[in-house]
C-alpha atoms as a PDB file:
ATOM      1  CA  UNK A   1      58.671 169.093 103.761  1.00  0.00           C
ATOM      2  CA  UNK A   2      58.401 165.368 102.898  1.00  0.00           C
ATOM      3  CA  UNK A   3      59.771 163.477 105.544  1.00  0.00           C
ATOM      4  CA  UNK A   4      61.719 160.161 105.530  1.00  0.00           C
ATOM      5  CA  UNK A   5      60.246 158.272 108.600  1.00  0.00           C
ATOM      6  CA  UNK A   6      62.328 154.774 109.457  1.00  0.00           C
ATOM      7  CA  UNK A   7      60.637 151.919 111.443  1.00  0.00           C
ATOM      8  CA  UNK A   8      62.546 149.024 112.880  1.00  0.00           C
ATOM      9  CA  UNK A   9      61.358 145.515 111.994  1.00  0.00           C
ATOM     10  CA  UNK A  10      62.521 142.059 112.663  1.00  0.00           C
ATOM     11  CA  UNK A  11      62.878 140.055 109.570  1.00  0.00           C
ATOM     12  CA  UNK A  12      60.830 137.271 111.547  1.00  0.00           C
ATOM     13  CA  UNK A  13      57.592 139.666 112.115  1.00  0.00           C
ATOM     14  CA  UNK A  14      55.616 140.358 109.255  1.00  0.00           C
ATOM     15  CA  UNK A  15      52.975 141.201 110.366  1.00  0.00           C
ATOM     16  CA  UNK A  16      54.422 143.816 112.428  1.00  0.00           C
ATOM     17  CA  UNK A  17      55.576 145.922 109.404  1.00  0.00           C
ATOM     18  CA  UNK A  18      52.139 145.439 107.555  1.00  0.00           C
ATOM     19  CA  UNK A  19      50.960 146.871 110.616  1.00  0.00           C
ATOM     20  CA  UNK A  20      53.333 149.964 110.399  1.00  0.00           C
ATOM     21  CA  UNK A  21      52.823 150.546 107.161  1.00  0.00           C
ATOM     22  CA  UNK A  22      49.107 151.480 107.719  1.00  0.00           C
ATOM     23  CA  UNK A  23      50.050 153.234 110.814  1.00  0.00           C
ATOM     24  CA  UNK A  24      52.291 155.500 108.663  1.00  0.00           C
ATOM     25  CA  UNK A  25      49.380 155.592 106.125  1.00  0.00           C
ATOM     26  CA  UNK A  26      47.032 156.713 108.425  1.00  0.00           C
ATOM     27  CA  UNK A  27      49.068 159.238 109.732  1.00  0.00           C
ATOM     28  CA  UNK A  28      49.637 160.715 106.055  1.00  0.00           C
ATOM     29  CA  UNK A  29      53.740 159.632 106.078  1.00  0.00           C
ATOM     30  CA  UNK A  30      54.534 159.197 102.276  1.00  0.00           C
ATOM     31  CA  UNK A  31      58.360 158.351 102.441  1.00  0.00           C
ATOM     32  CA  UNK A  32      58.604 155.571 104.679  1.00  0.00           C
ATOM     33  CA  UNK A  33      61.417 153.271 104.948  1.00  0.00           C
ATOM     34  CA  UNK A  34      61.342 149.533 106.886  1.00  0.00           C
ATOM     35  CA  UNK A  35      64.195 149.316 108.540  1.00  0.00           C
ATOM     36  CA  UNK A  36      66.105 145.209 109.243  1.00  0.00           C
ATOM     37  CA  UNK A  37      66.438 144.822 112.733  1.00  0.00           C
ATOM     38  CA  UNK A  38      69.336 143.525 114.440  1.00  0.00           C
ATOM     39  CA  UNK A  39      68.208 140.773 116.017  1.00  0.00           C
ATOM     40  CA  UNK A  40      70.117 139.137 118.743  1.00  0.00           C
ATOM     41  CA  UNK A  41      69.095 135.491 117.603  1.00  0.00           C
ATOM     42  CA  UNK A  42      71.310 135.726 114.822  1.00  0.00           C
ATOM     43  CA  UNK A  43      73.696 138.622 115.424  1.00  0.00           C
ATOM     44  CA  UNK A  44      77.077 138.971 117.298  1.00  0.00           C
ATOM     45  CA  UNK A  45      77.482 141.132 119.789  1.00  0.00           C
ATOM     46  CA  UNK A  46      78.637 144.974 118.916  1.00  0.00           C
ATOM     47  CA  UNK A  47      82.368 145.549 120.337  1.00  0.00           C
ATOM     48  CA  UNK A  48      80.693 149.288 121.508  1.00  0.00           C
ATOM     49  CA  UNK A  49      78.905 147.100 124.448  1.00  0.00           C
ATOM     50  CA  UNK A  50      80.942 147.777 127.236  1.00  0.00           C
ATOM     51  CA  UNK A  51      79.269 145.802 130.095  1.00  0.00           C
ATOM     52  CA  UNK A  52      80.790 146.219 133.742  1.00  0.00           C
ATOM     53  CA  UNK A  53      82.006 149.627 133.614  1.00  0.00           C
ATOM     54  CA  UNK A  54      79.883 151.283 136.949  1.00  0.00           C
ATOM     55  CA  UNK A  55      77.661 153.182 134.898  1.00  0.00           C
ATOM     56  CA  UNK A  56      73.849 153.297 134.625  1.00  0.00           C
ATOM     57  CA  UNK A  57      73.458 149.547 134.095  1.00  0.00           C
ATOM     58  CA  UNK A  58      76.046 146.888 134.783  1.00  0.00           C
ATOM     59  CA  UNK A  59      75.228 144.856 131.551  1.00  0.00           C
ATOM     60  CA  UNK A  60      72.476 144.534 129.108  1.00  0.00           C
ATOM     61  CA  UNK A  61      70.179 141.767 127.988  1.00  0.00           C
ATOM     62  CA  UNK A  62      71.002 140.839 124.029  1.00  0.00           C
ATOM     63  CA  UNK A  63      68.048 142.351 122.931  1.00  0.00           C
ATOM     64  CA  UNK A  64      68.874 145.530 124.455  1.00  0.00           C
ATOM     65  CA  UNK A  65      72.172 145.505 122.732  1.00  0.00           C
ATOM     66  CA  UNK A  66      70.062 144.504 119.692  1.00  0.00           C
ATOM     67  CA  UNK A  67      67.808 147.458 119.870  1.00  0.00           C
ATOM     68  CA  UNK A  68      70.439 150.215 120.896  1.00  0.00           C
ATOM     69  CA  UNK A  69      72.135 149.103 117.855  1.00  0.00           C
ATOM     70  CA  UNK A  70      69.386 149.156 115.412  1.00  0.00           C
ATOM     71  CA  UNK A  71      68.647 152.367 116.504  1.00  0.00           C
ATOM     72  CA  UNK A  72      72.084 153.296 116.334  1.00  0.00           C
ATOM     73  CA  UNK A  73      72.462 152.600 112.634  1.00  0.00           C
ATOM     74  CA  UNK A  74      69.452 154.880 111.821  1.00  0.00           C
ATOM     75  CA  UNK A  75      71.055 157.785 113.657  1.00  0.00           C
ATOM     76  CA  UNK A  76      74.478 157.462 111.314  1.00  0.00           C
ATOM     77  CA  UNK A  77      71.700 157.648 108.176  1.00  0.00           C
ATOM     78  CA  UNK A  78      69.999 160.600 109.499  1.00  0.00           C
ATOM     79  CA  UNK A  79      73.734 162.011 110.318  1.00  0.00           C
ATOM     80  CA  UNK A  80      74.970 161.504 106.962  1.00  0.00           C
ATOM     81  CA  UNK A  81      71.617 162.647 105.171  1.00  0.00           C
ATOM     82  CA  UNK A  82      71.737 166.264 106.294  1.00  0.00           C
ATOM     83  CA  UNK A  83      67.588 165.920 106.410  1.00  0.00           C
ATOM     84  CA  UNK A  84      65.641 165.233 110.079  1.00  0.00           C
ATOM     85  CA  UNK A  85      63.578 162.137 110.009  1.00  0.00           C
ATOM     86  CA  UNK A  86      61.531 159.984 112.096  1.00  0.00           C
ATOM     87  CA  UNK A  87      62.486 156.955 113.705  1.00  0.00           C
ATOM     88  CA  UNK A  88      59.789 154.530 115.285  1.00  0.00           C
ATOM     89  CA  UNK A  89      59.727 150.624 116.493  1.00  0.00           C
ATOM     90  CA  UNK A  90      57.165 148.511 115.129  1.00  0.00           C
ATOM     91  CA  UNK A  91      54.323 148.398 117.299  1.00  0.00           C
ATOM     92  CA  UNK A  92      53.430 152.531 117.835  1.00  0.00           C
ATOM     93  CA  UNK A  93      50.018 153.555 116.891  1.00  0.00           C
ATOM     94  CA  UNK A  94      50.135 157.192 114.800  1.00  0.00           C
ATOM     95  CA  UNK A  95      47.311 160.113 115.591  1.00  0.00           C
ATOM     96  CA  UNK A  96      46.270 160.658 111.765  1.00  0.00           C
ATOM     97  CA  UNK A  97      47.796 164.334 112.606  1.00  0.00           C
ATOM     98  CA  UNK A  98      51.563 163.047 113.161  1.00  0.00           C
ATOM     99  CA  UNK A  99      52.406 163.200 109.340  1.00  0.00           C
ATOM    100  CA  UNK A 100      51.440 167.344 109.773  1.00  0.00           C
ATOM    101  CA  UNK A 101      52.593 167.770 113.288  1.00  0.00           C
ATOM    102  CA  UNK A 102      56.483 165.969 112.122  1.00  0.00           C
ATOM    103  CA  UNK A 103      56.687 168.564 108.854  1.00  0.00           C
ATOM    104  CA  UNK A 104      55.380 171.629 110.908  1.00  0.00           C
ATOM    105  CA  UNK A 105      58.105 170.549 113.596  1.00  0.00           C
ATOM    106  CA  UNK A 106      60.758 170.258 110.487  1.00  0.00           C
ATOM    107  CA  UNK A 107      60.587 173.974 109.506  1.00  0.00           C
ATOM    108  CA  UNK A 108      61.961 174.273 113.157  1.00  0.00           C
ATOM    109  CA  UNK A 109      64.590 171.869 113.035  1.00  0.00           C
ATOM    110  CA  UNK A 110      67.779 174.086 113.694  1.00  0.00           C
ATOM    111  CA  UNK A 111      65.771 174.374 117.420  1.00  0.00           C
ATOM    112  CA  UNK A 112      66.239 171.050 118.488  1.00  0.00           C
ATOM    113  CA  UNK A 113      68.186 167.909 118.583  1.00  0.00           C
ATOM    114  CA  UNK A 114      65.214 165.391 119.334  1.00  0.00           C
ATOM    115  CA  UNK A 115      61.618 165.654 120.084  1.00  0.00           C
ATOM    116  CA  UNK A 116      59.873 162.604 121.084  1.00  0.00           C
ATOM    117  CA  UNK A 117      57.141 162.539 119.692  1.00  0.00           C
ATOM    118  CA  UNK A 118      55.182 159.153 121.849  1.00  0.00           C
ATOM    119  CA  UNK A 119      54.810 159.110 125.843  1.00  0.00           C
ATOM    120  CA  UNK A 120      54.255 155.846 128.206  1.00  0.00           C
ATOM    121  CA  UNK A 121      51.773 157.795 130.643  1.00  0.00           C
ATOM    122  CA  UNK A 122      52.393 158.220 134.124  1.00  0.00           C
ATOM    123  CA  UNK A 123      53.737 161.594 135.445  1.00  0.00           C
ATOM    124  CA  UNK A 124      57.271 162.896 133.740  1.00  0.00           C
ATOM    125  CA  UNK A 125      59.190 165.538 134.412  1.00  0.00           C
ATOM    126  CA  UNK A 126      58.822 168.278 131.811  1.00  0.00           C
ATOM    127  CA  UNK A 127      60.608 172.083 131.499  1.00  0.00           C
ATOM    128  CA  UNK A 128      58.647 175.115 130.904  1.00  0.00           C
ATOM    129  CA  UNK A 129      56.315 174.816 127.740  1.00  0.00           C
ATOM    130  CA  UNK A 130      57.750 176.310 124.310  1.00  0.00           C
ATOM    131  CA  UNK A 131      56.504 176.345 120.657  1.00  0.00           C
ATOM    132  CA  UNK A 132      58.553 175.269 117.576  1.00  0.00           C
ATOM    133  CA  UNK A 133      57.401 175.146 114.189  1.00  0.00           C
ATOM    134  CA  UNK A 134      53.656 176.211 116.017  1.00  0.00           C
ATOM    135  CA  UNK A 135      53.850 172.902 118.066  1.00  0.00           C
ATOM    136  CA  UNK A 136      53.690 172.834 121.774  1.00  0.00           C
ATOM    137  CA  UNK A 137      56.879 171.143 123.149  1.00  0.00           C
ATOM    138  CA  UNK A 138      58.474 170.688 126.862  1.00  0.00           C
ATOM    139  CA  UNK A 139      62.467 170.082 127.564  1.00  0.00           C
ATOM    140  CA  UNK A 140      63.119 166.809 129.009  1.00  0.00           C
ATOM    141  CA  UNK A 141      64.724 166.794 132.659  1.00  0.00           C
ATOM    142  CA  UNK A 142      65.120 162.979 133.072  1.00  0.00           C
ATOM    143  CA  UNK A 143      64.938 159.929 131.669  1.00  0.00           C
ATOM    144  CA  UNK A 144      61.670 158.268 129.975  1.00  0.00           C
ATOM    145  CA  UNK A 145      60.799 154.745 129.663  1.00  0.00           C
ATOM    146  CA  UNK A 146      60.313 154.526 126.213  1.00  0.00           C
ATOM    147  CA  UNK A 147      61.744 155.621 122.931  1.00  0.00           C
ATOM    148  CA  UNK A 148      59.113 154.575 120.451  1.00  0.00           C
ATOM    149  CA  UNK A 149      58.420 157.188 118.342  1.00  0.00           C
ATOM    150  CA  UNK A 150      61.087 160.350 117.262  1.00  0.00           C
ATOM    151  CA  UNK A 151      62.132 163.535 115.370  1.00  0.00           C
ATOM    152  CA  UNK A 152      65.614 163.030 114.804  1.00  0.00           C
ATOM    153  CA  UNK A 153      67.716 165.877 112.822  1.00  0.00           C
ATOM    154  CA  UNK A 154      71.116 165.340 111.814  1.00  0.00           C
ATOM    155  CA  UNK A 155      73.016 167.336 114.603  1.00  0.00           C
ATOM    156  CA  UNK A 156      70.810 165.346 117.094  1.00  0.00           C
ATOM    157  CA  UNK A 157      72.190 162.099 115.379  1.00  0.00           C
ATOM    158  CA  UNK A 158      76.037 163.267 115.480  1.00  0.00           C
ATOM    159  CA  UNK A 159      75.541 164.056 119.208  1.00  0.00           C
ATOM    160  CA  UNK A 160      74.114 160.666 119.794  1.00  0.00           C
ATOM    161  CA  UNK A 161      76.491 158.800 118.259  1.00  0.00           C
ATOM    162  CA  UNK A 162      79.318 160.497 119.685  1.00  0.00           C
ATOM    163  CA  UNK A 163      77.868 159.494 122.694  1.00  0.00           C
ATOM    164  CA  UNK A 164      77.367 155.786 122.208  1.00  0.00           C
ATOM    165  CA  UNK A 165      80.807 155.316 120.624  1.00  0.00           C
ATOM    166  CA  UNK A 166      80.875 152.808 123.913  1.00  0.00           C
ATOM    167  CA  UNK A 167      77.592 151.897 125.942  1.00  0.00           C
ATOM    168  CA  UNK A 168      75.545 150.273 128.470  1.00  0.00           C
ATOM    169  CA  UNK A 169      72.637 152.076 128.749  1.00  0.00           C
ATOM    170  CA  UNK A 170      68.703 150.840 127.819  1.00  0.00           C
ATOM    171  CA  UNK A 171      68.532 152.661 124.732  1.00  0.00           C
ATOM    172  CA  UNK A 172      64.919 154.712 125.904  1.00  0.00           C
ATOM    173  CA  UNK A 173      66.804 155.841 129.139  1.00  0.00           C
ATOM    174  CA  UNK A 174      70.041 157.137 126.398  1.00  0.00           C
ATOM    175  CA  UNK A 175      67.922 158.751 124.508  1.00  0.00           C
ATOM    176  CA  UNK A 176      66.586 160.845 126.789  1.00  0.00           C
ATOM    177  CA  UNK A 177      69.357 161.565 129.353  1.00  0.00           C
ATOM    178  CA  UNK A 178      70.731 165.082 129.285  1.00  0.00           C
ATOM    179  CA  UNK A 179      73.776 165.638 127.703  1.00  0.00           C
ATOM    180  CA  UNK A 180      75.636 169.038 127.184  1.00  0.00           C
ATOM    181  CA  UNK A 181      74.780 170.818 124.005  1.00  0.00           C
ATOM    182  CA  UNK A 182      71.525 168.588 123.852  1.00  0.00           C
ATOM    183  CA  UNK A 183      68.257 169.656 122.822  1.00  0.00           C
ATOM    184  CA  UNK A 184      65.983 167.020 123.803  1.00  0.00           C
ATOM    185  CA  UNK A 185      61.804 167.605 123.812  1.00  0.00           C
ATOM    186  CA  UNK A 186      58.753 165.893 124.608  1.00  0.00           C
ATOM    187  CA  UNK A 187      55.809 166.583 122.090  1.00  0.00           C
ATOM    188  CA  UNK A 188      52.839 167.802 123.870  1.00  0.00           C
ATOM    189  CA  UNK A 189      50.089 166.496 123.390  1.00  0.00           C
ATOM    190  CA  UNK A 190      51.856 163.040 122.023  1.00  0.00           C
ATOM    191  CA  UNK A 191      51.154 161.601 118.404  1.00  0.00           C
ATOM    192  CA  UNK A 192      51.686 158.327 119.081  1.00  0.00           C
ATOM    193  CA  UNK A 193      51.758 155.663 121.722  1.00  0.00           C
ATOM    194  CA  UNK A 194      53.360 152.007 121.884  1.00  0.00           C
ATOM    195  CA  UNK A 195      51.354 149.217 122.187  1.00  0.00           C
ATOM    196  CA  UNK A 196      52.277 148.401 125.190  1.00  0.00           C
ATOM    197  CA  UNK A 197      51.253 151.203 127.000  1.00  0.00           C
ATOM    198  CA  UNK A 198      47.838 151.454 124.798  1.00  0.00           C
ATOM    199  CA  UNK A 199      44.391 150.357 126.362  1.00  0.00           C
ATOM    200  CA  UNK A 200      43.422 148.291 123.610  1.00  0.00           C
ATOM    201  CA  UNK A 201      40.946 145.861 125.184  1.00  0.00           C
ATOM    202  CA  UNK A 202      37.820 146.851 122.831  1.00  0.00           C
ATOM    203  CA  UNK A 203      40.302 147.193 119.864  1.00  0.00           C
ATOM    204  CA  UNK A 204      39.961 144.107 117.682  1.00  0.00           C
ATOM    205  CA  UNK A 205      41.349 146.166 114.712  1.00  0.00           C
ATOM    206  CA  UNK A 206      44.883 145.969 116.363  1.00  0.00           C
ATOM    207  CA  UNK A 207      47.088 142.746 116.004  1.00  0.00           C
ATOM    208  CA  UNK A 208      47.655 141.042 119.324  1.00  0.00           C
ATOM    209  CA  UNK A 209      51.357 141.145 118.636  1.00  0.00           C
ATOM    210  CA  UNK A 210      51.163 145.037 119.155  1.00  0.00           C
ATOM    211  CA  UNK A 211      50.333 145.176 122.857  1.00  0.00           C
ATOM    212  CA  UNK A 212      53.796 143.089 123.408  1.00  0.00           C
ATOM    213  CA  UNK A 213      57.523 142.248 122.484  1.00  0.00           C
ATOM    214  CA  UNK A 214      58.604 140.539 119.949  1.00  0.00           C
ATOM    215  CA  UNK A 215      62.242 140.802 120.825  1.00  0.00           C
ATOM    216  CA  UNK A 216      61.013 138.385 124.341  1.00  0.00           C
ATOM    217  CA  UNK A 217      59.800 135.559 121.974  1.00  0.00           C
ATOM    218  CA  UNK A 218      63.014 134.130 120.921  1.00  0.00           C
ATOM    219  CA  UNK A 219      64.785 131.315 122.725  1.00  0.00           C
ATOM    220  CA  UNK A 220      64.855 132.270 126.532  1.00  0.00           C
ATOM    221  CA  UNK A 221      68.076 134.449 127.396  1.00  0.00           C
ATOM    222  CA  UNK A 222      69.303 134.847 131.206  1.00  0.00           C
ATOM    223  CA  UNK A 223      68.688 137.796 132.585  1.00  0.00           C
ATOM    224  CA  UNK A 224      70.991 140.710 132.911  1.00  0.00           C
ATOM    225  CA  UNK A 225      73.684 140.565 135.294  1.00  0.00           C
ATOM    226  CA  UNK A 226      73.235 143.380 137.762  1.00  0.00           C
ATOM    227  CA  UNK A 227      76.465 143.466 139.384  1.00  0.00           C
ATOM    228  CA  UNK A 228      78.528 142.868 142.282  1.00  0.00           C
ATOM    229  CA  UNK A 229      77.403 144.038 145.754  1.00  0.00           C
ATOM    230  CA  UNK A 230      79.078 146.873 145.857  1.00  0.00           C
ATOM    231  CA  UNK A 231      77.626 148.033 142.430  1.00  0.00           C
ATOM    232  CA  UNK A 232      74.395 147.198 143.844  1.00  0.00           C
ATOM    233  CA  UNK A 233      74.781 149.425 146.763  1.00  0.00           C
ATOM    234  CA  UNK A 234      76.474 152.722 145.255  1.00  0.00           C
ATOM    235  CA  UNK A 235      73.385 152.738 142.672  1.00  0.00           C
ATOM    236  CA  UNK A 236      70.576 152.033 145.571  1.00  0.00           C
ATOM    237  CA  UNK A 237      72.371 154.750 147.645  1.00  0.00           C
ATOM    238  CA  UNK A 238      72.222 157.223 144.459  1.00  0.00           C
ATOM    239  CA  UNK A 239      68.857 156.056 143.671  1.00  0.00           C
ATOM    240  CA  UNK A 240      67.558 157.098 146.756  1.00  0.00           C
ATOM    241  CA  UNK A 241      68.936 160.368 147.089  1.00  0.00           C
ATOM    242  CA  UNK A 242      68.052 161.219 143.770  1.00  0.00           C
ATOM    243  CA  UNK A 243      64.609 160.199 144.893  1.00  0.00           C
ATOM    244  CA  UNK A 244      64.484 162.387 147.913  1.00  0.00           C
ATOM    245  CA  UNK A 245      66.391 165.600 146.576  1.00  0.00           C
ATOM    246  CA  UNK A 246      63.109 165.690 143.985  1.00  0.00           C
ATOM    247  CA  UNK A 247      60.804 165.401 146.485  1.00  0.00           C
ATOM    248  CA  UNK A 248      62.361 168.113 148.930  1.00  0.00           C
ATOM    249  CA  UNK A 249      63.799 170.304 146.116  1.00  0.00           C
ATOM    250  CA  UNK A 250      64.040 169.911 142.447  1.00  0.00           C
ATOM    251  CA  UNK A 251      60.409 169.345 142.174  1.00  0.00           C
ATOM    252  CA  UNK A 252      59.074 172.183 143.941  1.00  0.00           C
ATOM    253  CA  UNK A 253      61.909 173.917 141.356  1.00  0.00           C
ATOM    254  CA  UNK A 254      60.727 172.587 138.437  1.00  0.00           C
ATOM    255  CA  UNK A 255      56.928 173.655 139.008  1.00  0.00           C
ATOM    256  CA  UNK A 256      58.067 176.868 140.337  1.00  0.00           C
ATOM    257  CA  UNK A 257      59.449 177.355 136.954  1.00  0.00           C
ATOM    258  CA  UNK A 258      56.158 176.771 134.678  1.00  0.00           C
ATOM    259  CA  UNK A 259      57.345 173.416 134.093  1.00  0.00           C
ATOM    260  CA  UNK A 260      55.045 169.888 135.172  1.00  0.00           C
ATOM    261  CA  UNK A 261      54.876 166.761 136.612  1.00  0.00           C
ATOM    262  CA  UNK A 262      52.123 165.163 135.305  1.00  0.00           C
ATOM    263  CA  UNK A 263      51.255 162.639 132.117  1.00  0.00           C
ATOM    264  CA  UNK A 264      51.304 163.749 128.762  1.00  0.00           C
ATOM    265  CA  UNK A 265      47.840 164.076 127.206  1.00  0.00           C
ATOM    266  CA  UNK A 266      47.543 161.615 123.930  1.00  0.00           C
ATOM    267  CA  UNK A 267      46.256 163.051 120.389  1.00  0.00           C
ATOM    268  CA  UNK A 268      42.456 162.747 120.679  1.00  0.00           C
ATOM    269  CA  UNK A 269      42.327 160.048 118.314  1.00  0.00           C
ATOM    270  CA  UNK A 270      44.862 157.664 119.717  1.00  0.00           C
ATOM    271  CA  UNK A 271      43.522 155.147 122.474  1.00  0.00           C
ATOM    272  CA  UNK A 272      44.427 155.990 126.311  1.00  0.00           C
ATOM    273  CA  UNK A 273      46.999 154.581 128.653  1.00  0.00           C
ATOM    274  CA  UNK A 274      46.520 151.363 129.892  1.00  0.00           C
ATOM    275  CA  UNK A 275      45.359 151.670 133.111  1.00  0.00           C
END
């Protein structure tokens, strides 16, 4: 199966598409699709931003909104195509076997929702080990601090936007928060890796723009209200138990289970973390 594989691009980086598209080249992608950013310099905000509503964030930055809604558009396309695809930002280097791993995971499609297909290193919180389409995959059990890189299919994108009808939510952590009926994976080993979370010291083949943001180098923005006091308080207070109950309990559970706690290995021909 030929897949359609979407990567978001501000109309103001160039250079960051020219870099996808050999990415996507490399990694043997033959129906690939640049995808207009929203971009908060120039775009109103979405009435679906709900800011100040006690939930996981008390309002966004408008480059969050930006990006949650860029994203968001791709998931109605994927909805309304009937066909999974893959949705990337700009700046994600490709293992030259993501092209084969994305169609082998296709022919299992009706198995999942999502299956992320990058990691940002550092120890996550992964379900037992399963294989779809001959692909080693494990459930997600929290959030993960990046949404880079991902199989989408159309149920997956009907879920999601049901979800988001109304938001305030980083659009990594949405992704990959558990939601009934949802069948969210993490690719192991990963395909691809963002930029940002690349070593690319000795790599003078790779754009400087790709080890940072783009969406920072606008005209400075304040930073994201965080709330009231109280707010503050009743998310430190869950914060910390949540902390502590994995430590004492859900940890031990999860390992006792065959699932792990530990980084995602990278394809063999992607760079490492950054340490």
């Amino acid at each position: 199966m030929s897949l359609p594989v979407h990567f978001i691009n501000l109309d103001r980086v160039p250079e960051r598409a020219a870099f996808m598209q050999e990415q996507c080249a490399r990694a043997g992608f033959d129906r690939v699709h640049r995808f207009s950013a929203v971009d908060a310099a120039t775009t109103p905000l979405s009435p679906r931003y709900r800011p100040g509503r006690w939930g996981a964030y008390w309002s966004l930055l408008l480059s969050e909104v930006a990006v949650f809604e860029s994203h968001r558009a791709l998931w109605q396309q994927v909805a309304e195509s009937g066909q999974p695809a893959v949705l990337m930002e700009d700046d994600v280097l490709l293992s030259e076997q993501a092209g084969a791993v994305c169609a082998a995971l296709a022919t299992a499609a009706e198995r999942f929702d999502m299956v992320k297909l990058d990691s940002p290193g550092g120890p996550l919180r992964l379900g037992p080990a399963t294989r779809m389409g001959g692909q080693s995959l494990r459930p997600l059990t929290g959030v993960i601090a990046s949404a880079a890189a991902y199989l989408l299919t159309p149920t997956g994108a009907a879920l999601l936007l049901r979800q988001s009808q109304s938001y305030c939510d980083h659009l990594d952590d949405f992704l990959t928060r558990r939601y009934p009926g949802y069948r969210a994976f993490q690719l192991d080993p990963a395909v691809a890796v963002q930029g940002m979370f690349a070593d690319l010291a000795d790599r003078s083949d790779i754009p400087p723009s790709i080890s940072g943001s783009e969406r920072t180098g606008a005209a400075p923005r304040a930073r994201a209200d965080k709330g009231p006091a109280a707010y503050r308080l009743v998310k430190e207070l869950r914060r910390s138990t949540r902390k502590m109950t994995r430590r004492l309990i859900t940890d031990r559970l999860l390992l006792a289970r065959g699932g792990c706690l530990a980084a995602v290995p990278l394809a063999s021909d992607l760079p490492p973390y950054r340490p």
